[in-house]
Protein backbone atom coordinates (compact mmCIF):
# COMPACT_ATOMS: atom_id res chain seq x y z
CA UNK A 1 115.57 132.12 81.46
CA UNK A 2 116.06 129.62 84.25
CA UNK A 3 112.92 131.01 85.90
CA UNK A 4 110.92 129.69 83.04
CA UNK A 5 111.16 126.06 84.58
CA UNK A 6 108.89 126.68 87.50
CA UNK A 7 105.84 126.78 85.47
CA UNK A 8 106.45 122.87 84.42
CA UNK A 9 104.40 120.98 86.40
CA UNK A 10 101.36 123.61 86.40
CA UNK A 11 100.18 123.03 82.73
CA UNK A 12 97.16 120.02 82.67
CA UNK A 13 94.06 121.62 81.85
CA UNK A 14 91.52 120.63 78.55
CA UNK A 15 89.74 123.97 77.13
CA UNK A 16 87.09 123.80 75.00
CA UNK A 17 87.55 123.99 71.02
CA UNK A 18 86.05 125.63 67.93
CA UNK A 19 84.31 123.48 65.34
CA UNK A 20 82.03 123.68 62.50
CA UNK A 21 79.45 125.64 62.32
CA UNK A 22 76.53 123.09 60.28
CA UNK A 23 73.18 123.27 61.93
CA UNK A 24 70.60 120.31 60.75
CA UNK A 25 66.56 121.70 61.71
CA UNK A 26 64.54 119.07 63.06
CA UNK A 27 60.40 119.62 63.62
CA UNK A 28 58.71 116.71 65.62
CA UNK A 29 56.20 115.97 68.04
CA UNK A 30 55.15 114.46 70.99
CA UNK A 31 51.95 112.96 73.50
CA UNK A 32 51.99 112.39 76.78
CA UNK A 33 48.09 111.18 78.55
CA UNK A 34 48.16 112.37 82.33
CA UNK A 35 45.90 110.19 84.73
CA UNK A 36 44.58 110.71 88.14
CA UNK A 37 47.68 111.74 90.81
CA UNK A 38 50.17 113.01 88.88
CA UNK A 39 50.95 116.14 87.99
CA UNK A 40 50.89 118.25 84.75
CA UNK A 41 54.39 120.10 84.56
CA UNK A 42 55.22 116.61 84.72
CA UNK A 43 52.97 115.44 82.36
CA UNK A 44 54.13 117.79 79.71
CA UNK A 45 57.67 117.19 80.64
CA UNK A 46 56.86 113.26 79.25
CA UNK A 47 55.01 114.67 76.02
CA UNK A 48 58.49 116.82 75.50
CA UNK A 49 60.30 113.10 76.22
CA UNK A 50 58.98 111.79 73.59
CA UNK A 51 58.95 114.44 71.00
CA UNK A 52 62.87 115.14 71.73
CA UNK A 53 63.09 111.29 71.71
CA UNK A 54 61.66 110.99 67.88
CA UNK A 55 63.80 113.87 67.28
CA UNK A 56 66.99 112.24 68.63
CA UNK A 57 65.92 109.18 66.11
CA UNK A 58 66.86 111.79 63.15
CA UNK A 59 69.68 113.67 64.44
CA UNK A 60 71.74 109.98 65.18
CA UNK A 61 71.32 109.39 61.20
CA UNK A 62 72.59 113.13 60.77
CA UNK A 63 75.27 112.54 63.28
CA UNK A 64 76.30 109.25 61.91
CA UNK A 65 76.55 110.37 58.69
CA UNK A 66 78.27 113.67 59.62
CA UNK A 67 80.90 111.60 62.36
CA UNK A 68 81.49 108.89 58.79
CA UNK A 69 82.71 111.70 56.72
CA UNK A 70 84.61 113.06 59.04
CA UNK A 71 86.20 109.80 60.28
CA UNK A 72 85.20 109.94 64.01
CA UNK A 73 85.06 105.91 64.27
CA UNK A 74 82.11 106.04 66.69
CA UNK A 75 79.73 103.04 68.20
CA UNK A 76 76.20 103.59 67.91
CA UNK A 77 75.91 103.96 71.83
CA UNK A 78 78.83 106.79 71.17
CA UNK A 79 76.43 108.18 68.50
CA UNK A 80 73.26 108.63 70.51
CA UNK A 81 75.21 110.50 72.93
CA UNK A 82 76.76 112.65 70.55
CA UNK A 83 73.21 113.27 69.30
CA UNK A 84 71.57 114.43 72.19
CA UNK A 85 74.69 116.19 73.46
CA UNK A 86 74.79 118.37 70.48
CA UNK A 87 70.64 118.90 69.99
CA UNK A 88 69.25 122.25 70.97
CA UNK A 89 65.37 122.38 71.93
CA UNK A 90 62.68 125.28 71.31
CA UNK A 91 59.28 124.51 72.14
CA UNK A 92 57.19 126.07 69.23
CA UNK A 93 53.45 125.07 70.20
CA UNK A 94 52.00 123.06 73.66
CA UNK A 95 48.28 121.96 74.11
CA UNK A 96 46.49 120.14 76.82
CA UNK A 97 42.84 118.91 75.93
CA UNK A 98 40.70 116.85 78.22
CA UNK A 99 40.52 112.92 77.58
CA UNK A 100 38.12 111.04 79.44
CA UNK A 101 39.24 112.28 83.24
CA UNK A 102 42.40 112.94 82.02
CA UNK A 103 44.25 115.35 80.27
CA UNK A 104 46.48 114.97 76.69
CA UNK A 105 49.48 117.04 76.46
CA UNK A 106 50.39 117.36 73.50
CA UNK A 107 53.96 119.77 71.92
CA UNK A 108 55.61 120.54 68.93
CA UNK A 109 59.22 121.18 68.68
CA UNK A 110 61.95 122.63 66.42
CA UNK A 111 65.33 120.49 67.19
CA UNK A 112 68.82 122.21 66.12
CA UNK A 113 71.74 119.58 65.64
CA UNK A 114 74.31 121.71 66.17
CA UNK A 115 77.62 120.81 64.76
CA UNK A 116 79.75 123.86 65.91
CA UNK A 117 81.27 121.28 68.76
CA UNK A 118 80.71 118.49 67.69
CA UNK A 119 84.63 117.50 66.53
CA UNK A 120 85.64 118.44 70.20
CA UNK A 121 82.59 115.94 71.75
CA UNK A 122 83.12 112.88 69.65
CA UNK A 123 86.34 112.56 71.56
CA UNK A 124 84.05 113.27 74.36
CA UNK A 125 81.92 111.13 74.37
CA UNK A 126 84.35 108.01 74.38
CA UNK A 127 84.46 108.09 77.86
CA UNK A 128 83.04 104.99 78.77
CA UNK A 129 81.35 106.17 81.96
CA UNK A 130 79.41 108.57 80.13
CA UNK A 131 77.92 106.07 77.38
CA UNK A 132 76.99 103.64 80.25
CA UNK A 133 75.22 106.44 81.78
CA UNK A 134 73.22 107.71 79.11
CA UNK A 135 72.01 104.02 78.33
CA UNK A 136 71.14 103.40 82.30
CA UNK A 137 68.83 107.29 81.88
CA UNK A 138 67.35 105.48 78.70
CA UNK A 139 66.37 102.39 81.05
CA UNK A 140 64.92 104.30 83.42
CA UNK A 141 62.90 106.21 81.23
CA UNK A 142 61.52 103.02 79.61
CA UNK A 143 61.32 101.64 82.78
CA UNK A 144 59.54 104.45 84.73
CA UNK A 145 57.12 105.18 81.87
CA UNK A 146 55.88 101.10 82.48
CA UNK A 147 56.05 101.51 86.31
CA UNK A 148 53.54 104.71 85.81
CA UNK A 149 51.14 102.88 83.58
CA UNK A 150 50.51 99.97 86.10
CA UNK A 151 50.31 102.65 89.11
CA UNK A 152 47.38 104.67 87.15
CA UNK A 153 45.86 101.49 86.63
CA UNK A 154 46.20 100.82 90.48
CA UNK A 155 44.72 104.10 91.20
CA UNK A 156 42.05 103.53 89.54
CA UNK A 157 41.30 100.47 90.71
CA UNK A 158 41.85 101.70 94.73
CA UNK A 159 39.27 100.73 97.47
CA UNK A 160 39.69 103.40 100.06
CA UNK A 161 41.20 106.52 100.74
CA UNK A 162 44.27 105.04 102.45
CA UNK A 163 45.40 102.67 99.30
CA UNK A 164 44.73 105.58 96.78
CA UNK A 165 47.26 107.82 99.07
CA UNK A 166 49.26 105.06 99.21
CA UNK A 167 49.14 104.76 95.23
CA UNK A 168 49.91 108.51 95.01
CA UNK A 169 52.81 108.44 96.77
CA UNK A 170 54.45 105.64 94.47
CA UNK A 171 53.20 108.05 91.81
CA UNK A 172 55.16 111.23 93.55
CA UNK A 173 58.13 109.46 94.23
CA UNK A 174 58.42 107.88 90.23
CA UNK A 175 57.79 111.70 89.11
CA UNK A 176 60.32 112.58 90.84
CA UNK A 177 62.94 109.97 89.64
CA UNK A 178 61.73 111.35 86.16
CA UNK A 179 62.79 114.26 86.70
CA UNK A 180 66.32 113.81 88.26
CA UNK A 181 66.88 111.54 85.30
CA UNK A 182 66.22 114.21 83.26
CA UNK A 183 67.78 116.92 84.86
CA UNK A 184 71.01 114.45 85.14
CA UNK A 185 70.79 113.70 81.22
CA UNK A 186 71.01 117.76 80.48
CA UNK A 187 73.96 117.54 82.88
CA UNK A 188 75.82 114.81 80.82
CA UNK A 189 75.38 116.94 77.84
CA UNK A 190 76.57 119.63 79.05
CA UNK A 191 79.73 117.53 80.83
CA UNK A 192 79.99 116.24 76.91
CA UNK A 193 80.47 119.94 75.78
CA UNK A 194 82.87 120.70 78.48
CA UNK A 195 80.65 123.20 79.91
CA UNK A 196 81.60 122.26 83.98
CA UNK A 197 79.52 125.44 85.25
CA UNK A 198 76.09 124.25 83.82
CA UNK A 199 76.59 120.65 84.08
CA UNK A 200 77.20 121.14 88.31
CA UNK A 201 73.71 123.19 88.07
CA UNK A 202 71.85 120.25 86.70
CA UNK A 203 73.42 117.80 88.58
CA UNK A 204 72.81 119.31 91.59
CA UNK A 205 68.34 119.89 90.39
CA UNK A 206 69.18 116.07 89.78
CA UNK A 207 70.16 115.28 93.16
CA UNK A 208 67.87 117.49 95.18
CA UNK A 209 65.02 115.30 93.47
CA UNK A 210 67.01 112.14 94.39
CA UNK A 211 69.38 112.16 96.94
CA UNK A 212 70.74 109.11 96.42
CA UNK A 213 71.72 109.33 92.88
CA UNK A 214 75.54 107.61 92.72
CA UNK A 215 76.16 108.72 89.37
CA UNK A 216 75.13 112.63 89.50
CA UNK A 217 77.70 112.44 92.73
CA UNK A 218 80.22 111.09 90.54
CA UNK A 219 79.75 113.38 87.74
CA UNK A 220 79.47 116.42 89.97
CA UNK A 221 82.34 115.71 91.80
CA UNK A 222 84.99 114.91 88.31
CA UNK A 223 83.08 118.29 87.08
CA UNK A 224 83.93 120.16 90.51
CA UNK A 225 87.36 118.55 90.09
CA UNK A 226 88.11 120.28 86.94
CA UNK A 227 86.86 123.43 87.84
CA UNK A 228 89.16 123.19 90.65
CA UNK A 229 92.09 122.48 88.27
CA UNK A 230 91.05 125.67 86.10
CA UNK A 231 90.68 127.89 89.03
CA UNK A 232 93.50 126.55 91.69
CA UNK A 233 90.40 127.47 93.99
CA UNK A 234 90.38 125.04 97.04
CA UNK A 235 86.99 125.25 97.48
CA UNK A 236 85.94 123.53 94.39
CA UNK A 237 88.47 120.10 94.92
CA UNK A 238 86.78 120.22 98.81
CA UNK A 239 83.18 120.15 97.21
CA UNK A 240 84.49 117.68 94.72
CA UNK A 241 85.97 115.47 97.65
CA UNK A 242 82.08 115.42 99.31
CA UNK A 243 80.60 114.27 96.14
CA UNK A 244 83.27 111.67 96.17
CA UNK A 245 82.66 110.35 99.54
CA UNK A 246 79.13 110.13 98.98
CA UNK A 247 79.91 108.05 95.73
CA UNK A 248 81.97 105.72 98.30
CA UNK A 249 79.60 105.09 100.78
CA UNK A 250 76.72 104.84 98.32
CA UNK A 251 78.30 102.00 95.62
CA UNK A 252 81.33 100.44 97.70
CA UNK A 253 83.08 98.28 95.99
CA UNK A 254 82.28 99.44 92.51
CA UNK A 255 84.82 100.55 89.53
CA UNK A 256 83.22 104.24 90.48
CA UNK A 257 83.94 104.16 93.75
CA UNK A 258 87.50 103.11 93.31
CA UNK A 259 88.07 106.35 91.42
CA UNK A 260 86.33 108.52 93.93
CA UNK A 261 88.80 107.23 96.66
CA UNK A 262 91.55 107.90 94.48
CA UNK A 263 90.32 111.04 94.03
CA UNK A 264 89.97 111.94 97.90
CA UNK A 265 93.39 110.39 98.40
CA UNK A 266 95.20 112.55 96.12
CA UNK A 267 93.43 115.53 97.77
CA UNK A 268 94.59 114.59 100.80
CA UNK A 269 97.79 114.01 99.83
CA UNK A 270 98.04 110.22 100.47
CA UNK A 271 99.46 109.52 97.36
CA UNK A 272 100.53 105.82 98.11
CA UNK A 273 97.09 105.34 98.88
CA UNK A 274 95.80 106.81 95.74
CA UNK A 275 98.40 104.75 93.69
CA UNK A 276 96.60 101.77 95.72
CA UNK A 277 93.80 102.76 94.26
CA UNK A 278 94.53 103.35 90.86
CA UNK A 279 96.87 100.17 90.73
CA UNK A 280 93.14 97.98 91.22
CA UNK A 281 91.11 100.36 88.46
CA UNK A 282 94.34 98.97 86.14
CA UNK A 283 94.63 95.77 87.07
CA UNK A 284 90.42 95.36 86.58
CA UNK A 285 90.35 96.88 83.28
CA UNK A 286 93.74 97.98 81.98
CA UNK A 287 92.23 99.65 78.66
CA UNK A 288 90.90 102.50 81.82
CA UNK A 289 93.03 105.53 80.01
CA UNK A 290 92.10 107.85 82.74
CA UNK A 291 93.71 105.34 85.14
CA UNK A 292 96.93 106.05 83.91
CA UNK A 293 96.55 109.71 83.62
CA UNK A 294 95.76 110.20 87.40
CA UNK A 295 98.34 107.76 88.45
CA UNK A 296 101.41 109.26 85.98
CA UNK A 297 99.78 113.31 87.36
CA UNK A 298 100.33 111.35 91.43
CA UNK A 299 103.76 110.71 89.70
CA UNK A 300 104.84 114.57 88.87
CA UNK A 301 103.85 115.23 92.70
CA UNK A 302 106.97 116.91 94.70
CA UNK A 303 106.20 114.14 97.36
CA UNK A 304 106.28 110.98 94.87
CA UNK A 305 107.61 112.99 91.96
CA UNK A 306 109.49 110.07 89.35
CA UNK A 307 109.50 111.62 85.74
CA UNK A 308 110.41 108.09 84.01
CA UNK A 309 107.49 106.77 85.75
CA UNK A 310 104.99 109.73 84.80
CA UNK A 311 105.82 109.14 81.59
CA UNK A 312 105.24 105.79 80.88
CA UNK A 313 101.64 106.66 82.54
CA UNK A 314 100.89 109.42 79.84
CA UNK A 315 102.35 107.56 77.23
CA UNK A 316 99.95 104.35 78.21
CA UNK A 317 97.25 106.76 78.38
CA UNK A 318 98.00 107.69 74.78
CA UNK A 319 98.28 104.57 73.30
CA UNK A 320 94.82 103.50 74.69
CA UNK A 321 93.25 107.00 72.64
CA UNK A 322 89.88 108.27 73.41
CA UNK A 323 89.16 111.71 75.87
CA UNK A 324 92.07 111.63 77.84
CA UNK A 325 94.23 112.07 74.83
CA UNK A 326 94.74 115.92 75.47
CA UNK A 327 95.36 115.88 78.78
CA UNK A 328 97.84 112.44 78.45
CA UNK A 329 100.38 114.82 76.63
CA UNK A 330 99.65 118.03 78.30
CA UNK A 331 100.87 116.33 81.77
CA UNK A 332 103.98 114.33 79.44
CA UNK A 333 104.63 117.72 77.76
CA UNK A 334 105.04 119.54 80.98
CA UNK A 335 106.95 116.36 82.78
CA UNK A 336 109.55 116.17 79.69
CA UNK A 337 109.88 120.44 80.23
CA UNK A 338 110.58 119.62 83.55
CA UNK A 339 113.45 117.05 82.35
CA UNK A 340 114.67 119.97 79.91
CA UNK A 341 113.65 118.03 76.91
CA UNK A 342 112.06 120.68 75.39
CA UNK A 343 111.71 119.39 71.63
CA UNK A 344 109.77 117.04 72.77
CA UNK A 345 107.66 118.82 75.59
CA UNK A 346 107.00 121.15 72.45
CA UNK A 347 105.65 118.72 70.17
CA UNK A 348 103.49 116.97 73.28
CA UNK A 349 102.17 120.15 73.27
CA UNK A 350 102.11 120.94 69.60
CA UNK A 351 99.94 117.66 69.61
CA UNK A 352 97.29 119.22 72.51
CA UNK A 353 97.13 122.88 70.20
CA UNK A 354 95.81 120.21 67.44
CA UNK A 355 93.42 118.61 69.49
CA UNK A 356 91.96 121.14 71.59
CA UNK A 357 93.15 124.37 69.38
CA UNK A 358 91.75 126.86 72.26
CA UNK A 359 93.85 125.26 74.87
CA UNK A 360 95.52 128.61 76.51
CA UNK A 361 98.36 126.58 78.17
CA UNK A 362 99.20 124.47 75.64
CA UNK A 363 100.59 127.38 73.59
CA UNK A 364 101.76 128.44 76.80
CA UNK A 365 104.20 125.65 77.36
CA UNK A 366 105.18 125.56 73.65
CA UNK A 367 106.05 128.96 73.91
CA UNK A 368 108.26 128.38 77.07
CA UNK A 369 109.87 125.58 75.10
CA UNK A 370 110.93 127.79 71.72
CA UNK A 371 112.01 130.30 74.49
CA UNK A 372 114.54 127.23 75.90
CA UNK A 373 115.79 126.65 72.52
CA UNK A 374 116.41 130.14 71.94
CA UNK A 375 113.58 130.58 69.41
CA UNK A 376 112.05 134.00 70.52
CA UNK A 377 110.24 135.14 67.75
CA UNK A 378 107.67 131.59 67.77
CA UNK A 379 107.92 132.05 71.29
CA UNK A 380 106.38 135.48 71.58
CA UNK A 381 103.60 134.00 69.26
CA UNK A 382 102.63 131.60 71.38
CA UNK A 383 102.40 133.45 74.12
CA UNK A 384 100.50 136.40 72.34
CA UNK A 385 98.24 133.38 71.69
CA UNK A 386 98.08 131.90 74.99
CA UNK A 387 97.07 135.73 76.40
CA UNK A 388 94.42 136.29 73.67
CA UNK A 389 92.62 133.18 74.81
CA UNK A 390 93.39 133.57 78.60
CA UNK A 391 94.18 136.91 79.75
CA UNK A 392 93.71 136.41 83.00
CA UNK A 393 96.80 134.35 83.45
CA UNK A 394 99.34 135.90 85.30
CA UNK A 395 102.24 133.36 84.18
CA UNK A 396 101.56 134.17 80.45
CA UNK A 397 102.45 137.82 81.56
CA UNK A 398 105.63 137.00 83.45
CA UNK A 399 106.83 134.70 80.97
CA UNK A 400 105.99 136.88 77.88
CA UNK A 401 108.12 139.36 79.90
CA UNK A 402 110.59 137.57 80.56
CA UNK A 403 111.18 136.60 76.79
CA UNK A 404 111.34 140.40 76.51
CA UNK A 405 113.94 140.76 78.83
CA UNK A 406 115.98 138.45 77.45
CA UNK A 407 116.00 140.43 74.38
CA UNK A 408 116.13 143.16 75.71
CA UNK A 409 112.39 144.77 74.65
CA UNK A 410 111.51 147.67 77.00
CA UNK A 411 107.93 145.97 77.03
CA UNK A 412 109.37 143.51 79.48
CA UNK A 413 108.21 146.14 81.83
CA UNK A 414 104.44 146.06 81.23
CA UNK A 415 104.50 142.63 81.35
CA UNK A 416 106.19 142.18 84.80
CA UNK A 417 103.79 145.32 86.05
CA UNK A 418 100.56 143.07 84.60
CA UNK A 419 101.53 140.13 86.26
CA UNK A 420 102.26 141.70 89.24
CA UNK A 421 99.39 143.45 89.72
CA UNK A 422 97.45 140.16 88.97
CA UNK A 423 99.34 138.97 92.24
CA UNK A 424 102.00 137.18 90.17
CA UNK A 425 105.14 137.06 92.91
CA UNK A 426 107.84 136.29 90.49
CA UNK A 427 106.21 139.03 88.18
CA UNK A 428 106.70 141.69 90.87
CA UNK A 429 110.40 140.84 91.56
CA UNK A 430 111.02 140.69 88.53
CA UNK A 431 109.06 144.13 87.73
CA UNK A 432 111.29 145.71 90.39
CA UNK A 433 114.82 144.30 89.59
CA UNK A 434 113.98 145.46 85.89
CA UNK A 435 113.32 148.93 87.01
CA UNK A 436 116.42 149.27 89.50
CA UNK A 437 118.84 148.09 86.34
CA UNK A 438 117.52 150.82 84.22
């Protein structure tokens, strides 16, 4: 059973989770005018603005009430972005008349609140970087949709062919802040619901349209990040590092940027430099929980591993609450497995299964604790768990099997063959020392 300690430090990754499945219907609509120079897919993309934005005005009182009942303890900032996060669009009827020289768009939608996730995003949401950046998209709109009004009236008002081009360029380049905004606020949502795939897709519309845009950077590259941590794919922490650099040179200086460089650091392996790094984030705002987590994960590193101080990281992290939570005692639970304190690994981990109950390697470490402590039947049902939700993972195979061994189950043998056929080195030594003692 020794073998079951190498898995320790591997086990830090949030999955999503199931919720309820209450669905509120929402019917609203919206108007957009288009004047002279801009263009009608963007025009229509305003009159959808402001139908999803009366919309959104109904599903916060849904939410509100919905996140009071269920004790969720959330701002009204924290609201709104639980709201749009968990509000699904169909466009039921569009028109477009003719208004002077202009066209009116004008569409009707049917808005879904969906509440199937929405216990897993009202943790979500607490991260403070995403609030601030849904309020900053809600400036902008407000702030664009003034900035277009005076340039129409400029347009109009143009003597020449050269100051009306010069007008319509203004116009071009607003439209197109309008839509990275909006392709960036679809990308939050989606980053709300945990959904990394879809949320790099619109960040990415969002920063073809403007290439300087810090915060879809930042986003992309935590989103990249995780993949990266899901996958153990290199390719997706190097992308991830490039969308951090270009968050450095961008906003130097800022809170943002200060986590980027940590972020490159601990790529690269500079892991004093990261703690550097880190050590300022804490010292400007020490309520930052995700400070703490990335500084106490530096911590379980073979290079600067120090358990006691890994600890008290994850254990700050949890005191502070919010989205980190999860991954806090995920990265405690497998530090204390590490340390061979397996009760408590096992309740850290008993403590993620509650929070995020689809979290494969959550019952994955528990299971490798019971094993410790001799307790193979709960063991084998956590990692029949951990398979049903992730059967791709080769150490859920090896260590099932090697639970088997130990009590002497011929379905050790599958086990062993499954992992090693997924690649799974320990699985195929231990495959072929099982069949040789037969």
């Amino acid at each position: 059973m020794k073998k079951l300690i190498t898995l320790a430090i591997a086990l830090c990754l949030l999955m999503p989770v199931a919720g309820f499945a209450e669905v509120k219907e929402i019917i609203s609509e919206g108007n957009y005018n288009m004047g002279d120079g801009e263009t009608p897919s963007v025009a229509e993309s305003r009159a959808l603005l402001d139908a999803k934005r009366i919309a959104l005005e109904q599903a916060g009182t849904y939410v509100e009430s919905y996140s009071k009942v269920r004790n969720f303890q959330l701002t009204e900032d924290e609201v709104k972005v639980l709201a749009s996060g968990t509000i699904e669009v169909t466009i039921l009827e569009k028109k477009r008349t003719i208004v002077g020289d202009g066209f009116h768009f004008w569409v009707k939608i049917k808005a879904l609140v969906n509440a199937d996730k929405m216990t897993e995003m009202a943790r979500n949401v607490k991260e403070k970087s995403i609030v601030e950046d849904y309020k900053k998209i809600q400036r902008e709109y407000a702030q664009n949709q003034k900035e277009m009004e005076i340039l129409k009236k400029q347009l109009a008002a143009a003597k020449g062919e050269a100051d009306r081009k010069q007008v319509e360029l203004r116009i071009s380049d607003e439209e197109k802040r309008f839509q990275a905004n909006q392709w960036f606020e679809k990308g939050l949502q989606h980053t709300v619901g945990r959904e990394e795939e879809l949320a790099i897709d619109e960040y990415t519309r969002a920063i073809a349209l403007n290439p300087d845009y810090v915060e879809a950077y930042n986003h992309r590259g935590i989103a990249y990040y995780n993949r990266g941590l899901g996958t153990n794919d290199r390719a997706h922490f190097e992308r991830a590092v490039a969308d951090f650099r270009k968050v450095v040179a961008l906003n130097p200086g800022s809170q943002t940027a200060i986590f980027a460089q940590a972020a490159i650091y601990l790529f690269e392996e500079k892991f004093d430099q990261a703690i550097a790094e880190l050590d300022k984030a804490i010292a400007a705002n020490p309520n930052e929980a995700v400070a703490y987590v990335g500084r106490g994960f530096i911590f379980t590193r073979e290079k600067k591993k120090d358990p006691a101080r890994a600890i008290e990281d994850f254990s700050r992290a949890i005191a502070l609450g919010g989205p980190w939570t999860a991954m806090a005692h995920m990265n405690r639970g497998s530090v204390l497995l590490d340390t061979k304190k397996y009760a408590e690994a096992a309740a850290d981990f008993s403590r993620v299964i509650e929070l995020t109950p689809r979290n494969a390697k959550a019952y994955l470490g528990r299971g490798v604790c019971q094993a410790f402590q001799g307790q193979y039947g709960k063991a084998l049902e956590d990692l029949n768990r951990s398979i049903e939700l992730d059967a791709k993972s080769a150490d859920a195979y090896n260590i099932r099997g090697l639970i088997y061994a130990e009590i002497k189950n011929p379905r050790a043998i599958a086990d062993f063959q499954k992992a090693c056929d997924m690649g799974h080195v320990q699985g195929c030594s231990n495959w072929q020392r099982i069949l040789k003692s037969r």
